[in-house]
C-alpha atoms as a PDB file:
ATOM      1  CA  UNK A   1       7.287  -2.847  -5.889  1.00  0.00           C
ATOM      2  CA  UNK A   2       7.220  -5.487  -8.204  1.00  0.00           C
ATOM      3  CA  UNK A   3       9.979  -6.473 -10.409  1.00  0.00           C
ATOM      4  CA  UNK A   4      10.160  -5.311 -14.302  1.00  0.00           C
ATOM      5  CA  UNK A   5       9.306  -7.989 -16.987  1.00  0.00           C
ATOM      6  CA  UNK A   6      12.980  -8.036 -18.201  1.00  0.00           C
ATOM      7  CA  UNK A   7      14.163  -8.184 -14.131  1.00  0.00           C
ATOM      8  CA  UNK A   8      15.584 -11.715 -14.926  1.00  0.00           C
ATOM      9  CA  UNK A   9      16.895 -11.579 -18.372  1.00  0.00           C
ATOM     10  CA  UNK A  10      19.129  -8.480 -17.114  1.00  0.00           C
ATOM     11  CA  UNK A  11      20.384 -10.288 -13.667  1.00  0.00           C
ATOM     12  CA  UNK A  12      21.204 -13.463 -15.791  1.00  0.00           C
ATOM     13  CA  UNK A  13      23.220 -10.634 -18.142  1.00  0.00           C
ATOM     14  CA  UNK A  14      24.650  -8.705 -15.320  1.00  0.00           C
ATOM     15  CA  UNK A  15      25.978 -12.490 -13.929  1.00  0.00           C
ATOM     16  CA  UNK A  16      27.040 -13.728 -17.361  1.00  0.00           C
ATOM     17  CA  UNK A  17      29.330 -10.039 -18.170  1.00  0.00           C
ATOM     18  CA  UNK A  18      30.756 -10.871 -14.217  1.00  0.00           C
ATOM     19  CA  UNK A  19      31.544 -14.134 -15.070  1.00  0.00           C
ATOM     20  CA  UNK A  20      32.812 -14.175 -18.711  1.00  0.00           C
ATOM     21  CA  UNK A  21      35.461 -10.973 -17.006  1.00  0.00           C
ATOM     22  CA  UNK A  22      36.397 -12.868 -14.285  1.00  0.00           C
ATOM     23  CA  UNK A  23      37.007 -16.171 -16.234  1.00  0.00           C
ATOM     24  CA  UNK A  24      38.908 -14.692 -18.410  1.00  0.00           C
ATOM     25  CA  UNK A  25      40.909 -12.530 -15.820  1.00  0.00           C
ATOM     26  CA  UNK A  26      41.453 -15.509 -13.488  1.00  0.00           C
ATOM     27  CA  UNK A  27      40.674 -19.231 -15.592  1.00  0.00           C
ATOM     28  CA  UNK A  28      37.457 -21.195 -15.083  1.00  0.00           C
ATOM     29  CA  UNK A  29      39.047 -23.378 -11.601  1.00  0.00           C
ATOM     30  CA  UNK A  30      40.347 -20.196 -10.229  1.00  0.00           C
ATOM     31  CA  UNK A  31      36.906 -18.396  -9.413  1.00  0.00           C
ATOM     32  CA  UNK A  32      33.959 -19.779  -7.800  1.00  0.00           C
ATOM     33  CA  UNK A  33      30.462 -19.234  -7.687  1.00  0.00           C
ATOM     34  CA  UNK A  34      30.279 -16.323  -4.885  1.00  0.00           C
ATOM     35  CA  UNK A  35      32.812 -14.563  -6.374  1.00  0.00           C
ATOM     36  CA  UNK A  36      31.529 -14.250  -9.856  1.00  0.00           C
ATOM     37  CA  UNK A  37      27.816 -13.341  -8.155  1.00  0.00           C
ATOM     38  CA  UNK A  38      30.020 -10.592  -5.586  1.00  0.00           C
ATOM     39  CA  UNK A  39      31.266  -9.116  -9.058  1.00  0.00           C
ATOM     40  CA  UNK A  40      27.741  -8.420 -10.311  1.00  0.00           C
ATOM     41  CA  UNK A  41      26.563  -7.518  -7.187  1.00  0.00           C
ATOM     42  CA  UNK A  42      24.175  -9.936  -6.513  1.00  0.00           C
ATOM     43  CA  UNK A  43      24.266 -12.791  -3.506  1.00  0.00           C
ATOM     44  CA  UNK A  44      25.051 -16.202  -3.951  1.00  0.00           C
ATOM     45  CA  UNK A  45      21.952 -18.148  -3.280  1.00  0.00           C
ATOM     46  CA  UNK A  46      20.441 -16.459  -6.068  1.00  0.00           C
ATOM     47  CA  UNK A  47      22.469 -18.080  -8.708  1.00  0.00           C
ATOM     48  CA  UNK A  48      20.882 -21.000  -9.237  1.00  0.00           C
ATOM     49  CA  UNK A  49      17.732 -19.188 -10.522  1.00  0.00           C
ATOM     50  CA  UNK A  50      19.631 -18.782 -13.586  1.00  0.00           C
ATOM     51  CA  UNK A  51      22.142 -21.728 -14.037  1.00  0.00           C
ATOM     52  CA  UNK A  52      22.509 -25.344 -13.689  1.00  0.00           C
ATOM     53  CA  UNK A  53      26.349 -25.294 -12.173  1.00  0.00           C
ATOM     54  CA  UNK A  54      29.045 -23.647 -12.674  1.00  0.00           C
ATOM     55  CA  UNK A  55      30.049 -25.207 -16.434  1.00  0.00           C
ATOM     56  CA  UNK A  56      26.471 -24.269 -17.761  1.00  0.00           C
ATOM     57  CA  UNK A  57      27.197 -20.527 -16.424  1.00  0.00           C
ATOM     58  CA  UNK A  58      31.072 -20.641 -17.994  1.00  0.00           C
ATOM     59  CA  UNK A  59      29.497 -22.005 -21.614  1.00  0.00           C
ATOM     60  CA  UNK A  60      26.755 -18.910 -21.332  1.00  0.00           C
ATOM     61  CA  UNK A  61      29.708 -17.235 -20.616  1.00  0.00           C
ATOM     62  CA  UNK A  62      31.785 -18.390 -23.672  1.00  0.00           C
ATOM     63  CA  UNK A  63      28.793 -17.440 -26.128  1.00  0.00           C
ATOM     64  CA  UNK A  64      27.771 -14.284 -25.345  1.00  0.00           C
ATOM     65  CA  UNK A  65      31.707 -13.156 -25.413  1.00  0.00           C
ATOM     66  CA  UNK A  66      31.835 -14.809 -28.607  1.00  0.00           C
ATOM     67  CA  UNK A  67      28.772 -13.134 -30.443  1.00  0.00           C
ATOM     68  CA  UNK A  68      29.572  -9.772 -28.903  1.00  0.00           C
ATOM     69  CA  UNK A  69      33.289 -10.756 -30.146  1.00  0.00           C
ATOM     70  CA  UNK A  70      32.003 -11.893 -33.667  1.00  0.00           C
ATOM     71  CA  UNK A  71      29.796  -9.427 -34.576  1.00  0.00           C
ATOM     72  CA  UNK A  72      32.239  -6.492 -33.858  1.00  0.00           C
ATOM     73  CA  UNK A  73      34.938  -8.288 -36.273  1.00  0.00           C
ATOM     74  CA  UNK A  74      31.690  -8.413 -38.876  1.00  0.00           C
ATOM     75  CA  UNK A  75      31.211  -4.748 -38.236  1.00  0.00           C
ATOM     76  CA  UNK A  76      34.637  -3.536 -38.823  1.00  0.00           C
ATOM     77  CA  UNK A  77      35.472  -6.614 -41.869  1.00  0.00           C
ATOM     78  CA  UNK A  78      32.393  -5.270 -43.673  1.00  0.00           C
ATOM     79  CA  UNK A  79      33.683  -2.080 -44.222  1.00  0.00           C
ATOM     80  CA  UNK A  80      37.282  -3.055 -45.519  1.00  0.00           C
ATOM     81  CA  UNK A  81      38.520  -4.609 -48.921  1.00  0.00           C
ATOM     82  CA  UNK A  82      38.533  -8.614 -49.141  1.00  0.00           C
ATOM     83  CA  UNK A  83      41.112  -9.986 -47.027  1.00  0.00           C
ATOM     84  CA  UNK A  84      41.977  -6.693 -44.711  1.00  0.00           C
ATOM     85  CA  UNK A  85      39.604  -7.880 -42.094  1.00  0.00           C
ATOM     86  CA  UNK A  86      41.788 -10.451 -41.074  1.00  0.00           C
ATOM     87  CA  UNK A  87      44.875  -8.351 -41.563  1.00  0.00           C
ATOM     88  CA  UNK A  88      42.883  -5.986 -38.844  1.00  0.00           C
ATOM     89  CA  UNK A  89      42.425  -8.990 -36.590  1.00  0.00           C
ATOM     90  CA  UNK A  90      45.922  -9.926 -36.914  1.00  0.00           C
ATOM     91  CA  UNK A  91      46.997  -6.061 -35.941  1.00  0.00           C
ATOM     92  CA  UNK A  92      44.146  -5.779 -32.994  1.00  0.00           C
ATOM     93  CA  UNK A  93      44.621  -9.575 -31.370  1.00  0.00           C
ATOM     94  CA  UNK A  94      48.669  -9.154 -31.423  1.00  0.00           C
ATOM     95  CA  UNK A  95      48.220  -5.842 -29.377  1.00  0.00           C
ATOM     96  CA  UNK A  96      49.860  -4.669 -25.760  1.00  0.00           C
ATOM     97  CA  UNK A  97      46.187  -3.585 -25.312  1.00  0.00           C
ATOM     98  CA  UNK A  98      44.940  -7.158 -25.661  1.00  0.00           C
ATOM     99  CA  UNK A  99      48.137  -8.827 -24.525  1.00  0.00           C
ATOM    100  CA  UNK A 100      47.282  -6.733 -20.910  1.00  0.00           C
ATOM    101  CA  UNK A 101      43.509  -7.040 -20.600  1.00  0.00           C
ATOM    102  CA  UNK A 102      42.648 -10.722 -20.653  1.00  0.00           C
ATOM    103  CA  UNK A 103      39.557  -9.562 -19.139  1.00  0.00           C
ATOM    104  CA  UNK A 104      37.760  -8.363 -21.944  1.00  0.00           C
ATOM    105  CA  UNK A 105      39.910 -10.635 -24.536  1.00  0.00           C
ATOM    106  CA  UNK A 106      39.798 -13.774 -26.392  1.00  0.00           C
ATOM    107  CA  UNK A 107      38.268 -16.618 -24.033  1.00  0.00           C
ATOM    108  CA  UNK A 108      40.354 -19.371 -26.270  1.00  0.00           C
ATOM    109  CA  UNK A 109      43.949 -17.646 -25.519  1.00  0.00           C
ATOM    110  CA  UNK A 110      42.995 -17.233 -21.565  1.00  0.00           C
ATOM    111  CA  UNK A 111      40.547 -20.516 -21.561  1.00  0.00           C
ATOM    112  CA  UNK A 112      41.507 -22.536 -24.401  1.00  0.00           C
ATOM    113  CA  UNK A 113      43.582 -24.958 -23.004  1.00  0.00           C
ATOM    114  CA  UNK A 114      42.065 -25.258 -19.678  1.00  0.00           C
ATOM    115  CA  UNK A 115      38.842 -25.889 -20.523  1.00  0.00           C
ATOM    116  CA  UNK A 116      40.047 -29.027 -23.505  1.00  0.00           C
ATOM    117  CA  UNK A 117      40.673 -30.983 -20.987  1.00  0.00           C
ATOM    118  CA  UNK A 118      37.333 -30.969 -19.227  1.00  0.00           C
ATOM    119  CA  UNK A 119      33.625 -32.281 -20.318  1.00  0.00           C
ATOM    120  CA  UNK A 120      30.539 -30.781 -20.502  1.00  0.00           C
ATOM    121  CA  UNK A 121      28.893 -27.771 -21.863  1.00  0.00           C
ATOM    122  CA  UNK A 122      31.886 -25.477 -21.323  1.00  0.00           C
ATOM    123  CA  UNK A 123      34.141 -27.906 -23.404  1.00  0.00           C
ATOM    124  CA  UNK A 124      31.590 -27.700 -26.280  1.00  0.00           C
ATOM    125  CA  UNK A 125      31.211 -23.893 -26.223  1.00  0.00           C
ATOM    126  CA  UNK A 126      34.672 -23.531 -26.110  1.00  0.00           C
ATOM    127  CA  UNK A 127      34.717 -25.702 -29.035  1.00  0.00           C
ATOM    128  CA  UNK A 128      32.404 -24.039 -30.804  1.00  0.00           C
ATOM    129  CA  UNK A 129      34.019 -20.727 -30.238  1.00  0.00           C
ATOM    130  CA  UNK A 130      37.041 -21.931 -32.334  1.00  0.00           C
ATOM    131  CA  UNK A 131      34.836 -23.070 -35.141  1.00  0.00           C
ATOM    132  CA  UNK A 132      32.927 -19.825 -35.312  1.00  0.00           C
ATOM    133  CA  UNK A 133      36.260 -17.982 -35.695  1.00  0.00           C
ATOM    134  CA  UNK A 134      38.294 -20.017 -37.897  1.00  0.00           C
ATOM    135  CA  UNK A 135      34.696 -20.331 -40.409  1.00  0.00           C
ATOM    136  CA  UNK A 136      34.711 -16.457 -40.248  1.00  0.00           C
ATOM    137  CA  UNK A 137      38.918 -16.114 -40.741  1.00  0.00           C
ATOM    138  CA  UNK A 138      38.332 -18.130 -43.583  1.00  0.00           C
ATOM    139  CA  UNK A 139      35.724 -15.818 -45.150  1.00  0.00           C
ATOM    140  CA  UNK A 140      37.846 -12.717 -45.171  1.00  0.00           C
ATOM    141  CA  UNK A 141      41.022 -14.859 -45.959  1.00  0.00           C
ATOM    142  CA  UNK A 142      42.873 -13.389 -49.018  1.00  0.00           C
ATOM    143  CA  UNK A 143      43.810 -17.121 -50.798  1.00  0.00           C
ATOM    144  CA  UNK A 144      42.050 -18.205 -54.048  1.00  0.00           C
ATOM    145  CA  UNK A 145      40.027 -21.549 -53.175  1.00  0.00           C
ATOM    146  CA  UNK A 146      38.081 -22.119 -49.839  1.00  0.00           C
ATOM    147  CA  UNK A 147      40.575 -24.691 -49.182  1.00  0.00           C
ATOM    148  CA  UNK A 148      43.493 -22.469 -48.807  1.00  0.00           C
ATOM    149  CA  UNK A 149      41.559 -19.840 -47.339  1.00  0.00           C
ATOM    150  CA  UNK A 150      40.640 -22.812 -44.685  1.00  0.00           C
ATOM    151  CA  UNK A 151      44.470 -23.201 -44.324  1.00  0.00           C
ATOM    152  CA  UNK A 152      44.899 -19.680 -43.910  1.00  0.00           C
ATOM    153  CA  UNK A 153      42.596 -19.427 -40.991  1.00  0.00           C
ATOM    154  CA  UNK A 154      43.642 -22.373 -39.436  1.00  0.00           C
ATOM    155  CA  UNK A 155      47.008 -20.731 -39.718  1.00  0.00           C
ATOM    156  CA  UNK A 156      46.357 -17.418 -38.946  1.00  0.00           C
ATOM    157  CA  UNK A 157      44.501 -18.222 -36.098  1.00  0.00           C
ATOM    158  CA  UNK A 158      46.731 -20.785 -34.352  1.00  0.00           C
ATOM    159  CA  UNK A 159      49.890 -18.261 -34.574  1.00  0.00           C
ATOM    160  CA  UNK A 160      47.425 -15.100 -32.837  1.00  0.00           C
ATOM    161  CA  UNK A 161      46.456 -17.361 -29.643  1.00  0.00           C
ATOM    162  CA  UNK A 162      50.096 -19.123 -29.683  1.00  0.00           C
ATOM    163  CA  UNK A 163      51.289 -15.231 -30.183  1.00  0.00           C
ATOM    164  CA  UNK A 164      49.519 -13.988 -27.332  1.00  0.00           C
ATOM    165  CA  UNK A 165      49.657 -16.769 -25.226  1.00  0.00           C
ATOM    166  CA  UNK A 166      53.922 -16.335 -25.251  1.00  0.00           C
ATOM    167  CA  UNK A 167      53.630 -12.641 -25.250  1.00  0.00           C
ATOM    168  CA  UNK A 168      51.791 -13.052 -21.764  1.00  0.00           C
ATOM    169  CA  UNK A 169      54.596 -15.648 -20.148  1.00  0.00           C
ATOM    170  CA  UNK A 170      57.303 -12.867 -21.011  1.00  0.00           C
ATOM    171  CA  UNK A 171      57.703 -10.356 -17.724  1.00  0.00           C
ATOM    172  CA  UNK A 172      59.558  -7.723 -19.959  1.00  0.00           C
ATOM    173  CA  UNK A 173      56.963  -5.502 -21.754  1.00  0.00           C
ATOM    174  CA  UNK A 174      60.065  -4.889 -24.674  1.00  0.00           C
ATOM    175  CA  UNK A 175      60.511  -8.302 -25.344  1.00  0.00           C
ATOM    176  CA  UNK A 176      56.736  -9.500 -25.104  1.00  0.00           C
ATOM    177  CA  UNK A 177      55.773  -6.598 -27.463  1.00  0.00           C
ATOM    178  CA  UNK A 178      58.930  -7.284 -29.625  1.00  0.00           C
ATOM    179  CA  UNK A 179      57.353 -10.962 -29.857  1.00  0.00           C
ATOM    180  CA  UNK A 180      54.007 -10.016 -30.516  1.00  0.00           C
ATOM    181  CA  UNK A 181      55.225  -7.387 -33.180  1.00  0.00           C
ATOM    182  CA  UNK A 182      57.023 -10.393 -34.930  1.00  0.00           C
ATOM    183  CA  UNK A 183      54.224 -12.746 -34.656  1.00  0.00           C
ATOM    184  CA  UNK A 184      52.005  -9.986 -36.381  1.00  0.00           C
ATOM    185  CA  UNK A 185      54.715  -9.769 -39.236  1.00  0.00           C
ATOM    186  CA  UNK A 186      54.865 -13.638 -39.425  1.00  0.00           C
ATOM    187  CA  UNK A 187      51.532 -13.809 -40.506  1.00  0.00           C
ATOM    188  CA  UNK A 188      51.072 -10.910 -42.464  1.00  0.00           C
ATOM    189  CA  UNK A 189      54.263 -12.421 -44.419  1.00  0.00           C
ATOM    190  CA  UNK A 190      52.414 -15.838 -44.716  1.00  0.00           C
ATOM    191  CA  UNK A 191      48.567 -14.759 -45.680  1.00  0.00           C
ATOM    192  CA  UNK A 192      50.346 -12.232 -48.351  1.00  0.00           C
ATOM    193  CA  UNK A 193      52.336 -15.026 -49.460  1.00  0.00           C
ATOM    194  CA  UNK A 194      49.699 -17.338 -50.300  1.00  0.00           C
ATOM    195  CA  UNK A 195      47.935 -15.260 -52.668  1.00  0.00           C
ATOM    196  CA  UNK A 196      51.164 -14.471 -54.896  1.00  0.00           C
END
């Protein structure tokens, strides 16, 4: 039987969602190539049907978490009052939820600083990730002028990965969610600050 027109574009998907879980879950050096094909079921030697190397499958990666992650913040933002979407972010990103799944979280808390210190594709996606959310932050930022609502994003966004990054190093759950839970006030205090 042959395959279906769309066989491809769904086993480049199925290896992509693998990858961008296990990355996450694990950091870019720490899986390899069979084991990201193992998690979508597929064998090895079929991988480079659909990808260059390994950094041109970990910047595919990076995007499609990134417009999957971006449009649901659009979703949600849309519906709220000017400058609540980021108070939501703020409230969802310091979470226990996202604090213990960084499988299906942020790829710049759990990739971030791995990935700055490489070159290639994967260090430009992962660049471009950062841009994408700080441009949108500073959209739904509460401050008066786009320069201060620039300021607030930059802000914001630097205390939610730097948040979640400590609130992963601590092995009590109190204290980590005690940190987080003060992180989340620290910038709710700052971005309400800024528009008095």
């Amino acid at each position: 039987m042959p395959w279906s027109k769309d066989h491809k574009t769904q086993t480049r998907k199925k290896i992509v969602d693998a990858a961008a879980a296990s990355f996450r879950a694990h950091g870019a050096a720490g899986v390899g190539l069979a084991d990201v094909m193992h998690e979508a079921g597929l064998t090895h030697g079929g991988f480079y049907a659909h990808f260059k190397s390994k950094d041109d499958l970990i910047a595919a990666a990076l995007k499609s978490v990134n417009e999957t992650r971006l449009s649901r913040f659009d979703e949600v933002a849309a519906a709220r009052a000017k400058g609540s979407g980021l108070d939501l972010a703020v409230d969802t990103y310091l979470s226990s939820r996202h604090r213990e799944h960084p499988e299906s979280g942020c790829v710049i808390a759990t990739l971030g600083s791995e990935l700055a210190r490489e070159r290639g594709s994967a260090r430009h996606q992962i660049g471009e990730n950062a841009r994408a959310w700080l441009e949108r932050f500073a959209q739904h930022a509460p401050a008066a002028t786009a320069r201060d609502r620039e300021r607030q994003a930059a802000g914001a966004f630097a205390a939610m990965i730097g948040g979640l990054v400590l609130a992963r190093t601590l092995e009590d759950p109190h204290a980590s969610d005690r940190l987080l839970a003060d992180v989340r006030a620290f910038v709710h205090d700052a971005l309400s600050s800024d528009t008095e």
